[in-house]
C-alpha atoms as a PDB file:
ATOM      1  CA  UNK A   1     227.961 -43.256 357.029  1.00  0.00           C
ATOM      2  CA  UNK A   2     226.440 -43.003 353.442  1.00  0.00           C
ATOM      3  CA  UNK A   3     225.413 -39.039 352.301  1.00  0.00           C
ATOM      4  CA  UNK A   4     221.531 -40.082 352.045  1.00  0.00           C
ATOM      5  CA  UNK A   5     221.602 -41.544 355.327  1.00  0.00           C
ATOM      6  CA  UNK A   6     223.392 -38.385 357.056  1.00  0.00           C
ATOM      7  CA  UNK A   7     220.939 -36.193 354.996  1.00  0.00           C
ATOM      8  CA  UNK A   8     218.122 -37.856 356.471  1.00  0.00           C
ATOM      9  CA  UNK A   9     219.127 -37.957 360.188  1.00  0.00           C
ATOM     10  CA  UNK A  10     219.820 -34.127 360.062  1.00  0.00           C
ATOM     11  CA  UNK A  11     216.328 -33.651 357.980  1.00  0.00           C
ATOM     12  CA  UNK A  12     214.856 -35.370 360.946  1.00  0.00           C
ATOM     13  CA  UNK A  13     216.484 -33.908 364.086  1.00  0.00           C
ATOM     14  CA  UNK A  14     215.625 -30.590 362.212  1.00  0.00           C
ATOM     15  CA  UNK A  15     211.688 -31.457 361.691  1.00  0.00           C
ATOM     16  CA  UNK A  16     212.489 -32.162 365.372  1.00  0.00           C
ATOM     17  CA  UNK A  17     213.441 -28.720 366.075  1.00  0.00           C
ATOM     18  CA  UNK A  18     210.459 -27.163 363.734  1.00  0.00           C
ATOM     19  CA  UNK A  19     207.957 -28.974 366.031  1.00  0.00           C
ATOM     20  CA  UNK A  20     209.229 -27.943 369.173  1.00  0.00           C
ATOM     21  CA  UNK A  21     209.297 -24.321 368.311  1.00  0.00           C
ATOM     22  CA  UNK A  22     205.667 -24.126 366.856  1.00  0.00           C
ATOM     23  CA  UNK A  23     204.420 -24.467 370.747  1.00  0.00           C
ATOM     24  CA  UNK A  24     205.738 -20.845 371.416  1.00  0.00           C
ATOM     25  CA  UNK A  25     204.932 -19.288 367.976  1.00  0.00           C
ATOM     26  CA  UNK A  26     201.970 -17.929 366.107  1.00  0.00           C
ATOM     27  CA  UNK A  27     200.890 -18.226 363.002  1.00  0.00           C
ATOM     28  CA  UNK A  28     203.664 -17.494 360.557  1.00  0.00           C
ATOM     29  CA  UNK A  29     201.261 -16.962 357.633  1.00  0.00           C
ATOM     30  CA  UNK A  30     197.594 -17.283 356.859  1.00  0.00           C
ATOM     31  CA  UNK A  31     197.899 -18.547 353.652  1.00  0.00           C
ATOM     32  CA  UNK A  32     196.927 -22.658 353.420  1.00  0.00           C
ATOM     33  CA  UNK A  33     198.248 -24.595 350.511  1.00  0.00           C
ATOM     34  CA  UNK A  34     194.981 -26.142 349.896  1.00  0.00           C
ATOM     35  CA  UNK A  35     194.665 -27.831 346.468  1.00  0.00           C
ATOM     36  CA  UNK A  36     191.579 -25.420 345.315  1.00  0.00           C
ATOM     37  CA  UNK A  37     194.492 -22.847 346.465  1.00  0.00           C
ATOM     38  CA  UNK A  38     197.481 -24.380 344.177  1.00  0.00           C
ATOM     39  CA  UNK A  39     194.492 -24.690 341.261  1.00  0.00           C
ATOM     40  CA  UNK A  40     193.718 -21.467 341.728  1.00  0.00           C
ATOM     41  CA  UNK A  41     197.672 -19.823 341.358  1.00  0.00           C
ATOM     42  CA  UNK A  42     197.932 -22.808 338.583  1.00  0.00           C
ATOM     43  CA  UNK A  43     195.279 -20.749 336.187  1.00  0.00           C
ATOM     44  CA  UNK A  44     196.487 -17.214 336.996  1.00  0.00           C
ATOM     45  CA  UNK A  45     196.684 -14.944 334.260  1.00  0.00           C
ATOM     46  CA  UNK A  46     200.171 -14.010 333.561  1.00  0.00           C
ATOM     47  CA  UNK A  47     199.187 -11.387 330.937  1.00  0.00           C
ATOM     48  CA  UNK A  48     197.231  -9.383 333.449  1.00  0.00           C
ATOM     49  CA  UNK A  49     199.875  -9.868 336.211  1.00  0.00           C
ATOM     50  CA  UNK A  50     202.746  -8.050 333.757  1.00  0.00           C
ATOM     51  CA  UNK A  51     200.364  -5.195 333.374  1.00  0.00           C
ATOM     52  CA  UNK A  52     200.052  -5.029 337.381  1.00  0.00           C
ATOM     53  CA  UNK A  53     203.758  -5.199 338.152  1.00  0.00           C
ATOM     54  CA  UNK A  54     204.099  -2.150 335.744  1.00  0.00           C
ATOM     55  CA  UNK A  55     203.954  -0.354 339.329  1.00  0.00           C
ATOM     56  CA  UNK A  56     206.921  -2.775 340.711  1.00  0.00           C
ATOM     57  CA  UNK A  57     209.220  -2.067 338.236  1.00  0.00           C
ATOM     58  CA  UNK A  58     211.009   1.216 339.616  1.00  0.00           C
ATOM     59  CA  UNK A  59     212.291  -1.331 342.696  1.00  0.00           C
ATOM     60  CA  UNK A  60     212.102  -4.994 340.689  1.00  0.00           C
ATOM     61  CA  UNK A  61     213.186  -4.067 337.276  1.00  0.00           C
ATOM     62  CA  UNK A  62     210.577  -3.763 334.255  1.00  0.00           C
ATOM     63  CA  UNK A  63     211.419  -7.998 333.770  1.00  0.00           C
ATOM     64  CA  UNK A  64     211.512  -8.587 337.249  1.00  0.00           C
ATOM     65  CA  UNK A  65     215.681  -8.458 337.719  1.00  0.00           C
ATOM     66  CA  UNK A  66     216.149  -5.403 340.230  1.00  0.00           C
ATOM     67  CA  UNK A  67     219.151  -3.177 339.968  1.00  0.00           C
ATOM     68  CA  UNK A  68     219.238  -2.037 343.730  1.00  0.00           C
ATOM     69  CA  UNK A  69     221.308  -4.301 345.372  1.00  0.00           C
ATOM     70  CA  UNK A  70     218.705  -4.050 348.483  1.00  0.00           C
ATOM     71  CA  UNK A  71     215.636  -5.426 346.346  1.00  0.00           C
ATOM     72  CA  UNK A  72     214.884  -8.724 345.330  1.00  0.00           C
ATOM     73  CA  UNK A  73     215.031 -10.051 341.784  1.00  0.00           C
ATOM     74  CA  UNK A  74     211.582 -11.377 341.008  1.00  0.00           C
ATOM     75  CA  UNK A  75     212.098 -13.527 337.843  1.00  0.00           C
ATOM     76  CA  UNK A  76     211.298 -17.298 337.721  1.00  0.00           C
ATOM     77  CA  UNK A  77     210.389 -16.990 341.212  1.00  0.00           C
ATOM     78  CA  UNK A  78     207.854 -19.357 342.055  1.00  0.00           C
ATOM     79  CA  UNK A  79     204.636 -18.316 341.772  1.00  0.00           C
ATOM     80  CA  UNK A  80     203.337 -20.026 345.144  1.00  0.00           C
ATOM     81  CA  UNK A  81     205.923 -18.520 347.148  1.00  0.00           C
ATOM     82  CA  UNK A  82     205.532 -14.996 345.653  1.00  0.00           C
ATOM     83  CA  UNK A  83     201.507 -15.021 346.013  1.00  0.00           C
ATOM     84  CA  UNK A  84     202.146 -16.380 349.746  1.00  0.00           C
ATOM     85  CA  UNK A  85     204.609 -13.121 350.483  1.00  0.00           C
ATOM     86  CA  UNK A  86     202.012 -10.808 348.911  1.00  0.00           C
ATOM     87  CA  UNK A  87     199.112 -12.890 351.018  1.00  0.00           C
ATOM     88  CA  UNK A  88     201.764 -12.419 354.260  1.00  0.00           C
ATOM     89  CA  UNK A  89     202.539  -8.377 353.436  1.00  0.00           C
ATOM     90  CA  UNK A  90     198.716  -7.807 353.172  1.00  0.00           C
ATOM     91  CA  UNK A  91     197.982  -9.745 356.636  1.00  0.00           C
ATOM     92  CA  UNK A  92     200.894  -8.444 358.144  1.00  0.00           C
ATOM     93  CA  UNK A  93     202.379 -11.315 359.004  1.00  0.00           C
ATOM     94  CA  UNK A  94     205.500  -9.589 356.926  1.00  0.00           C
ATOM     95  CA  UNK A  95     205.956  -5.906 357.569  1.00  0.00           C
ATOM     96  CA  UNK A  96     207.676  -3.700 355.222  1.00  0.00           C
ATOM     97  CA  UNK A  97     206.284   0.522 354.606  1.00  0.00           C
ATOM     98  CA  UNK A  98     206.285   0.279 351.046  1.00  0.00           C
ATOM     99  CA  UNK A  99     205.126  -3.541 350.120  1.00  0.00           C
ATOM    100  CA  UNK A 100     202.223  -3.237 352.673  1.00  0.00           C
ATOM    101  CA  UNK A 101     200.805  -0.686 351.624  1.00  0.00           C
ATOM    102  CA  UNK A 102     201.236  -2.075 347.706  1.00  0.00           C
ATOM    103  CA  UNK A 103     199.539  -5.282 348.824  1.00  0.00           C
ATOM    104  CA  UNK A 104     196.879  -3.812 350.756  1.00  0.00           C
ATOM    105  CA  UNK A 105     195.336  -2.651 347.680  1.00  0.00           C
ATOM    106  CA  UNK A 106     195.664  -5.705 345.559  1.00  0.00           C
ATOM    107  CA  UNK A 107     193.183  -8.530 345.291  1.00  0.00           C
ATOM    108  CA  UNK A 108     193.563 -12.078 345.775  1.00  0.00           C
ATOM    109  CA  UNK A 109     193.337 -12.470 341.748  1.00  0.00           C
ATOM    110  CA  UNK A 110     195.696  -9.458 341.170  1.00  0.00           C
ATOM    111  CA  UNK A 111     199.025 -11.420 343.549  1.00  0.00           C
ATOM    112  CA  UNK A 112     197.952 -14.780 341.370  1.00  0.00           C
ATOM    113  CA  UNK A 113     198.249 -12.621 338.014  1.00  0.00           C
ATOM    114  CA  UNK A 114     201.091 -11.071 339.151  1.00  0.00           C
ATOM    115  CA  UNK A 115     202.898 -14.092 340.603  1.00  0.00           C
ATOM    116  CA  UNK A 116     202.480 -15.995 337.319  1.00  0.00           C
ATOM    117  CA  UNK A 117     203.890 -13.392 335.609  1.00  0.00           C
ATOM    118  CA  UNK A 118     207.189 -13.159 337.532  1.00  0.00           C
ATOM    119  CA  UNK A 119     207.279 -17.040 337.145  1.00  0.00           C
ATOM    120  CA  UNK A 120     207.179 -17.269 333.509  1.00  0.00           C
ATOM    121  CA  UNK A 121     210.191 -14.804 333.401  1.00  0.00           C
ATOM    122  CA  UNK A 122     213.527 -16.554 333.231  1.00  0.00           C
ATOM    123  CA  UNK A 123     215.722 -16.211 336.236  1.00  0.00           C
ATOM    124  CA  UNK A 124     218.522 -13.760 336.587  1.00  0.00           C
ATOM    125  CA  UNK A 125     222.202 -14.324 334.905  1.00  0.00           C
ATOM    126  CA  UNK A 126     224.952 -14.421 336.076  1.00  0.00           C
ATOM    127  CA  UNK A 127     226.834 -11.202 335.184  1.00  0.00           C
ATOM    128  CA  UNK A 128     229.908 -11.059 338.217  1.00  0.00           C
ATOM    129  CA  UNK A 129     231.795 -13.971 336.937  1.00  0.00           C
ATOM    130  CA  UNK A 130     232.485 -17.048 339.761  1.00  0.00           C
ATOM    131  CA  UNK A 131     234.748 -17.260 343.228  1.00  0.00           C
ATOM    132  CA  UNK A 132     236.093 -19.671 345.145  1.00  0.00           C
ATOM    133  CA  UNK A 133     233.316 -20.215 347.929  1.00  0.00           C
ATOM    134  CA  UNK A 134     234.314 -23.424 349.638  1.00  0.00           C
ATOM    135  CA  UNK A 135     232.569 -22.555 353.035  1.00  0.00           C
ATOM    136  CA  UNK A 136     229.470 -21.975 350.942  1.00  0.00           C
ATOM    137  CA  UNK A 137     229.534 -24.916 348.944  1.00  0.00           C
ATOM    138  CA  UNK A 138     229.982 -27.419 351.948  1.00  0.00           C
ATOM    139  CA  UNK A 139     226.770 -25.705 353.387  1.00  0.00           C
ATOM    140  CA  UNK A 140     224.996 -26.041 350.227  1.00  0.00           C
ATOM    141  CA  UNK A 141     225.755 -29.481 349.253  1.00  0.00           C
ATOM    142  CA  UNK A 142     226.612 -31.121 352.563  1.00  0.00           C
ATOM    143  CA  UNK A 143     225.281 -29.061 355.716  1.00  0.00           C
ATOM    144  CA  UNK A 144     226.400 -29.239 359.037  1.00  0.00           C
ATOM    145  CA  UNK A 145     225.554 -32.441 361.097  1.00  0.00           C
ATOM    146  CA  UNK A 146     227.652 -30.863 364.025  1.00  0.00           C
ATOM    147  CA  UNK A 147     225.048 -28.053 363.842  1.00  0.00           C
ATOM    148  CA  UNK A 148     221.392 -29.855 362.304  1.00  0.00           C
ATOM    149  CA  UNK A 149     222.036 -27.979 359.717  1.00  0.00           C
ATOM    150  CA  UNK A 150     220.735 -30.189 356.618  1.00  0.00           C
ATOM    151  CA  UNK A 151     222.253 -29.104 352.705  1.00  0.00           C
ATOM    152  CA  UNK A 152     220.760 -25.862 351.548  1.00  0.00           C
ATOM    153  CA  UNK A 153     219.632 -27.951 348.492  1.00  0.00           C
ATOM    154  CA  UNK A 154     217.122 -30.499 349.945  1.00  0.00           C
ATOM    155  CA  UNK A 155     215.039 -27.241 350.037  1.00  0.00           C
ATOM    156  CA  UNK A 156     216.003 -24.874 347.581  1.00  0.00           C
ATOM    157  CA  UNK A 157     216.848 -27.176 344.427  1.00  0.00           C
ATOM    158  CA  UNK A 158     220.578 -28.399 343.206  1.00  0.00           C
ATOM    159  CA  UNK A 159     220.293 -25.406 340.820  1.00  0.00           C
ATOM    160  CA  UNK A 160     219.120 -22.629 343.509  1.00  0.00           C
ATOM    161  CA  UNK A 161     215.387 -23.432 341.437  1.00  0.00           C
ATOM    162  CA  UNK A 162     213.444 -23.498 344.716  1.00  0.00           C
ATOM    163  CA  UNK A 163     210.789 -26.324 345.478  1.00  0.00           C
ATOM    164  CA  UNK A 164     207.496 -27.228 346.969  1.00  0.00           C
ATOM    165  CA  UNK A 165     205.036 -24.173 347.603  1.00  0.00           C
ATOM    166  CA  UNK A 166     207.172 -21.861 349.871  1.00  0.00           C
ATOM    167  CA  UNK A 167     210.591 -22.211 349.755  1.00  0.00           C
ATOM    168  CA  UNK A 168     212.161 -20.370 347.136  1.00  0.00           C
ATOM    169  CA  UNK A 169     214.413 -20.174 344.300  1.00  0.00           C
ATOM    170  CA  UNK A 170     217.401 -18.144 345.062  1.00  0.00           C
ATOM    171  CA  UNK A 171     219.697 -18.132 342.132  1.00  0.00           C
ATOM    172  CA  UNK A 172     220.760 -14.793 340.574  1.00  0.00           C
ATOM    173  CA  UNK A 173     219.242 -13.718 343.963  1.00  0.00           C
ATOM    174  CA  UNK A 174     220.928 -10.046 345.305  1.00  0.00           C
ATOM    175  CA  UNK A 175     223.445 -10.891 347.651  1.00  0.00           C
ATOM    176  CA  UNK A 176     222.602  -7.891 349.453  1.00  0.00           C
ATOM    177  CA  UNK A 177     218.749  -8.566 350.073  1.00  0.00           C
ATOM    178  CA  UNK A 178     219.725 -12.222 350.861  1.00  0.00           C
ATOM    179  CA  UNK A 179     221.752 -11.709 353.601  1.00  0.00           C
ATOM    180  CA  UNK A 180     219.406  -8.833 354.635  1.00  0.00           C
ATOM    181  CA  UNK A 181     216.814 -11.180 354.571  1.00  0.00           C
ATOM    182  CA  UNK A 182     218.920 -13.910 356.768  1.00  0.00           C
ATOM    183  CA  UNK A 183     219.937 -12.096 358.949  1.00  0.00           C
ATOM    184  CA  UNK A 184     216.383 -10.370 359.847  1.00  0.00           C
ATOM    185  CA  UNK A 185     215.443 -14.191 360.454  1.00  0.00           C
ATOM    186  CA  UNK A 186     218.429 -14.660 362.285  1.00  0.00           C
ATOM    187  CA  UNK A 187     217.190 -11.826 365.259  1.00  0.00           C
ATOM    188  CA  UNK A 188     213.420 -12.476 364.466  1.00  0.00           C
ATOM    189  CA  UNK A 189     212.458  -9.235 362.305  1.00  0.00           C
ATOM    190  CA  UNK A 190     211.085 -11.539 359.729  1.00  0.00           C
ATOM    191  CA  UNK A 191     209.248 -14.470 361.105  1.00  0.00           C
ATOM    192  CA  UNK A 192     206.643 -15.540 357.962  1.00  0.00           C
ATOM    193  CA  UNK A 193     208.497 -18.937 357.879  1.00  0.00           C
ATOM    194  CA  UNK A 194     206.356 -21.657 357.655  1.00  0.00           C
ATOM    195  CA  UNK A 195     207.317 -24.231 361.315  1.00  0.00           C
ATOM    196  CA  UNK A 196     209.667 -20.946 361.556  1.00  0.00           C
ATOM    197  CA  UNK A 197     212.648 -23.222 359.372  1.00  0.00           C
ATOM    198  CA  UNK A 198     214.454 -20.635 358.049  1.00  0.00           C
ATOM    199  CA  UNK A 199     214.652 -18.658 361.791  1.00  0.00           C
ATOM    200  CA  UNK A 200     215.962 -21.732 363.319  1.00  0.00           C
ATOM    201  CA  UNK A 201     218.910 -22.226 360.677  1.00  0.00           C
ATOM    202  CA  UNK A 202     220.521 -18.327 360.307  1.00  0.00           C
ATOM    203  CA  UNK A 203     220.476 -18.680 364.267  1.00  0.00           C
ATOM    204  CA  UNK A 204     223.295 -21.557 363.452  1.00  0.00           C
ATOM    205  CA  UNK A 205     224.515 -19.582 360.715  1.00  0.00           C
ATOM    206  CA  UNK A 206     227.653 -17.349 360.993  1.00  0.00           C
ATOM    207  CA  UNK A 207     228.247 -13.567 359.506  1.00  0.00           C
ATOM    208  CA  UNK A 208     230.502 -15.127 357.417  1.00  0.00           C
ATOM    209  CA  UNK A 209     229.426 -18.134 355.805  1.00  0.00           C
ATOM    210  CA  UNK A 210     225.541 -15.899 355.382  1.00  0.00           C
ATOM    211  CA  UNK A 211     227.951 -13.585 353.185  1.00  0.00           C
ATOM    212  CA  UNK A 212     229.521 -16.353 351.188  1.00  0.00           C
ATOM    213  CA  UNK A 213     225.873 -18.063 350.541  1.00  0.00           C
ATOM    214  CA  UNK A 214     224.460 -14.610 349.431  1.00  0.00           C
ATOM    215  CA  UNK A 215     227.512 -14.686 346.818  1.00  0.00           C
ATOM    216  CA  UNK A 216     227.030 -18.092 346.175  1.00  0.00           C
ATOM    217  CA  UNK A 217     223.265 -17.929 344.819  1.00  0.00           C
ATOM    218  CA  UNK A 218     223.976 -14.636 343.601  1.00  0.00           C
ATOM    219  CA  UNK A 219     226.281 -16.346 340.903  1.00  0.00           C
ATOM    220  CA  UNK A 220     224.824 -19.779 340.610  1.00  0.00           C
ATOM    221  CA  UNK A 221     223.163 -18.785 336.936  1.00  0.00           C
END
């Protein structure tokens, strides 16, 4: 069976899955991806969002590349995705002490500005050199039929560059915060995924092969 064709039957027994669940969840974010919405992140003002994020830099790095393993790099980061986690922190559908209480007092202009300007910054190098990560790179550019789970790139981009309005880029990504961050949607700490995708995959996903995809991303630039 042809790559494309195997692709699509796991894309579809996973939309499968997505459907199914949303009959026992909530809302996993308030934020609609309207087009007067996109238009609206589209004509941000970067300049005025780098002034903002002066107050992010002590945890995301003055040009958005953190040096605390447990926060995330912010740089070339799309700018849907980071308004939407600003939009989700501020209506709690994400909950974290210190981000909540940042995006409580910030407008929906201010997370636009702010988003553009972590967008137009180019994305973290890598600085670690390369490993082997064969269990990674199956995942990434093959999946797991056995186990619906479809290539980590029909999502996030051959390149780690993210796509569409809320999945997002992950190269030069932390390894830390990225398995943090799967494995608090693995046992449902985090649940802002839209049709709750990325809850449904780290479920499938082992300790293991979450630590060789952090490292993976991590060193992708």
């Amino acid at each position: 069976m042809g790559v494309l064709i195997m692709n699509k039957l796991i894309q579809t027994a996973l939309l499968g899955l997505f459907t199914a669940s949303l009959a026992h969840a909530g809302p996993s974010s308030q934020v609609a991806w309207t087009p007067d919405k996109l238009n609206f992140i589209k004509q941000a003002n970067s300049k005025n969002g780098k002034g903002l994020a002066a107050q992010c830099a002590a945890c995301h790095g003055e040009k958005g590349i953190s040096s605390t393993p447990e926060f995330p790099s912010l740089a070339g980061q799309l700018a849907t995705y980071t308004y939407k986690q600003l939009q989700d922190y501020k209506n709690g559908q994400r909950t974290h002490t210190l981000m909540t209480s940042i995006a409580a007092g910030l407008s929906d202009q201010d997370m636009a500005d702010m988003a553009a300007w972590y967008n137009s910054l180019p994305l973290p190098k890598n600085k670690a050199g390369k490993k082997d990560l064969e269990i990674a790179e199956q995942l990434v550019s093959e999946g797991d039929g056995k186990r619906t789970l479809p290539p980590c790139y029909t999502c996030h981009g051959s390149d780690g560059e993210g796509e569409r309005m809320d999945i997002p880029a992950l190269a030069g990504q932390q390894a830390e915060y990225f398995v943090a961050t799967l494995k608090a949607y693995k046992n449902g700490e985090r649940h802002n995924d839209i049709y709750s995708r990325m809850r449904i995959l780290s479920q499938q996903l082992s300790d293991t092969e979450i630590q060789e995809l952090a490292q993976y991303y991590q060193q992708l630039q």
